[in-house]
Protein backbone atom coordinates (compact mmCIF):
# COMPACT_ATOMS: atom_id res chain seq x y z
CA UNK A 1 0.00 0.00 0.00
CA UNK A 2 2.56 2.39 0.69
CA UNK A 3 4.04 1.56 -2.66
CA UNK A 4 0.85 2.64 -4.37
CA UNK A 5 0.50 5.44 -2.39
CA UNK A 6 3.50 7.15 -3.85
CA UNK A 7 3.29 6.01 -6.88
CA UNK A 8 -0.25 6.44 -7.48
CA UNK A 9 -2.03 8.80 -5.44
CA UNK A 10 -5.30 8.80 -6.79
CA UNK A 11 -5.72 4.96 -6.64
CA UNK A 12 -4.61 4.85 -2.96
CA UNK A 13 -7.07 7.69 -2.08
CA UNK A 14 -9.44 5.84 -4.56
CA UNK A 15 -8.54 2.81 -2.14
CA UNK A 16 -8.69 4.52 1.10
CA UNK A 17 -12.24 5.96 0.69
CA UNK A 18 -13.30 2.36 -0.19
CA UNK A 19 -14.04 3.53 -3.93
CA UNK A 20 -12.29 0.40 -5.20
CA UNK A 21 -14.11 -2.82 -3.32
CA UNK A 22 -14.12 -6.86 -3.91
CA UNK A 23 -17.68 -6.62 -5.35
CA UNK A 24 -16.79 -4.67 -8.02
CA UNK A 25 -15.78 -7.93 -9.51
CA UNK A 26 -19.58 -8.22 -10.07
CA UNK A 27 -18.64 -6.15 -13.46
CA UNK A 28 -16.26 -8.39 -15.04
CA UNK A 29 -17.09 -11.05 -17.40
CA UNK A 30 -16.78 -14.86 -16.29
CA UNK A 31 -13.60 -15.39 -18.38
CA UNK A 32 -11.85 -11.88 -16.51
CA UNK A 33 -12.99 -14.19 -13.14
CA UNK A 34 -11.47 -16.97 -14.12
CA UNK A 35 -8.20 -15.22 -15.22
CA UNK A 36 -8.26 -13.58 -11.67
CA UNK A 37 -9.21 -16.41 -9.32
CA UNK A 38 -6.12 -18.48 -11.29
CA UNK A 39 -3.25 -15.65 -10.75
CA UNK A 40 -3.83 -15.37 -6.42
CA UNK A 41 -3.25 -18.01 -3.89
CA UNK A 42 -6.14 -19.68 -3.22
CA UNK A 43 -5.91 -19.39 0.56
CA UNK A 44 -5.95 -15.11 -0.37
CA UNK A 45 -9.32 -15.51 -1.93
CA UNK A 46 -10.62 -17.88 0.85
CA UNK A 47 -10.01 -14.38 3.13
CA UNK A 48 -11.33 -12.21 1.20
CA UNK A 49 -14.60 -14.01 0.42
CA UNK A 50 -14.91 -14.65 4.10
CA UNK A 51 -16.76 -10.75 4.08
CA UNK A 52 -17.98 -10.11 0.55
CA UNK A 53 -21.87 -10.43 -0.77
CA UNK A 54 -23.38 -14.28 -1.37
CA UNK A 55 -23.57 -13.05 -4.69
CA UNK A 56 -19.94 -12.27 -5.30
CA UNK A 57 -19.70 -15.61 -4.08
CA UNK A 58 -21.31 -17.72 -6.06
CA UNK A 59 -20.62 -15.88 -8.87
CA UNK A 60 -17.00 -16.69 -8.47
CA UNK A 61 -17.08 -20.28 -7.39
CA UNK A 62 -19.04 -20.58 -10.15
CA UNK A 63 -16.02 -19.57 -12.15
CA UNK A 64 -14.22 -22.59 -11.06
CA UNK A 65 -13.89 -26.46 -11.84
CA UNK A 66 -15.82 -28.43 -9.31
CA UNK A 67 -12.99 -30.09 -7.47
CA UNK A 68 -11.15 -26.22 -7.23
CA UNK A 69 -14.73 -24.93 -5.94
CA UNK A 70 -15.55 -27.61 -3.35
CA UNK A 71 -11.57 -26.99 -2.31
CA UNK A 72 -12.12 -23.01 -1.74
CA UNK A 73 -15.59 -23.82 0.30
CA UNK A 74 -13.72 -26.20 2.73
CA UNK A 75 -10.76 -23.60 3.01
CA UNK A 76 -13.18 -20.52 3.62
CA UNK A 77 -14.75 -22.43 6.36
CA UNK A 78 -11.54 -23.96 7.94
CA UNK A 79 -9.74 -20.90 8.24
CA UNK A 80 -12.32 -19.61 10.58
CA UNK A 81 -12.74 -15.80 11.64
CA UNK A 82 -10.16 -13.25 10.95
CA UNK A 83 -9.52 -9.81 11.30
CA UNK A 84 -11.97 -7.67 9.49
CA UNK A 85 -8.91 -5.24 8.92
CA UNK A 86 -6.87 -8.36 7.24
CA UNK A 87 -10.24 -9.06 5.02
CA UNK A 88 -10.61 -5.39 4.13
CA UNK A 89 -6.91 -5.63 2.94
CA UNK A 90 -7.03 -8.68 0.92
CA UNK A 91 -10.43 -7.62 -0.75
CA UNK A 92 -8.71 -3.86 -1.88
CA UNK A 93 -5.21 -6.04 -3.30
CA UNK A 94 -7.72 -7.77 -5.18
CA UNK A 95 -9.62 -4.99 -6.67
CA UNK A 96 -6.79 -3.00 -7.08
CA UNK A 97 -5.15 -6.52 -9.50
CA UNK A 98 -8.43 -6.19 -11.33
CA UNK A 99 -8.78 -2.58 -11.97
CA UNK A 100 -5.03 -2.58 -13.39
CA UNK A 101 -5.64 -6.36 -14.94
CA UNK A 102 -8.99 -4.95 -17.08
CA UNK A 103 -8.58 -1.65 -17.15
CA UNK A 104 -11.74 -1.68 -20.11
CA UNK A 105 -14.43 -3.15 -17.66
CA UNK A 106 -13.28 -0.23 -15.20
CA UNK A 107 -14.26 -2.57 -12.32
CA UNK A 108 -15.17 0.19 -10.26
CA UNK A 109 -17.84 0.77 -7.27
């Protein structure tokens, strides 16, 4: 973050006011989903999803092949609670890989 906030102002303030969010995804196409829930750990996403909409949630296990999708359900639910401020984190990286990964579907809030 404090790499972004040098370089890029805008986006961190963008970030910071909660402008850029997880369910923003909501805008991409299906293949743009796939293409994102392949390039982060799957443990990140389990994290992240822990606080984000049912629908962002089925729309992206929806994204994936059964056995990957019945893995992330098992690891959401293992990893138990954690810190909202940890979630909150994880949810802005990925919004922030998005918005730079597809800049043309401006997945924006």
């Amino acid at each position: 973050m404090n790499e972004i906030r040098t370089r890029e102002p805008n986006l961190f303030e963008a970030l910071q006011k909660g402008l850029l969010n997880i369910e923003s995804l909501l805008k991409l196409e299906d293949n743009e989903l796939r293409i994102l829930l392949q390039e982060l750990p799957r443990e990140k996403w389990a994290r992240a999803m822990r606080a984000c909409s049912d629908e962002l949630k089925q729309r992206l296990l929806s994204n994936l092949p059964a056995r990957a999708r019945s893995e992330l359900e098992e690891l959401i639910v293992s990893i138990g609670p954690q810190p909202l401020t940890e979630v909150r984190r994880l949810q802005s990286e990925i919004a922030l890989l998005a918005r730079t990964r597809f800049q043309n579907s401006k997945p924006e809030a």
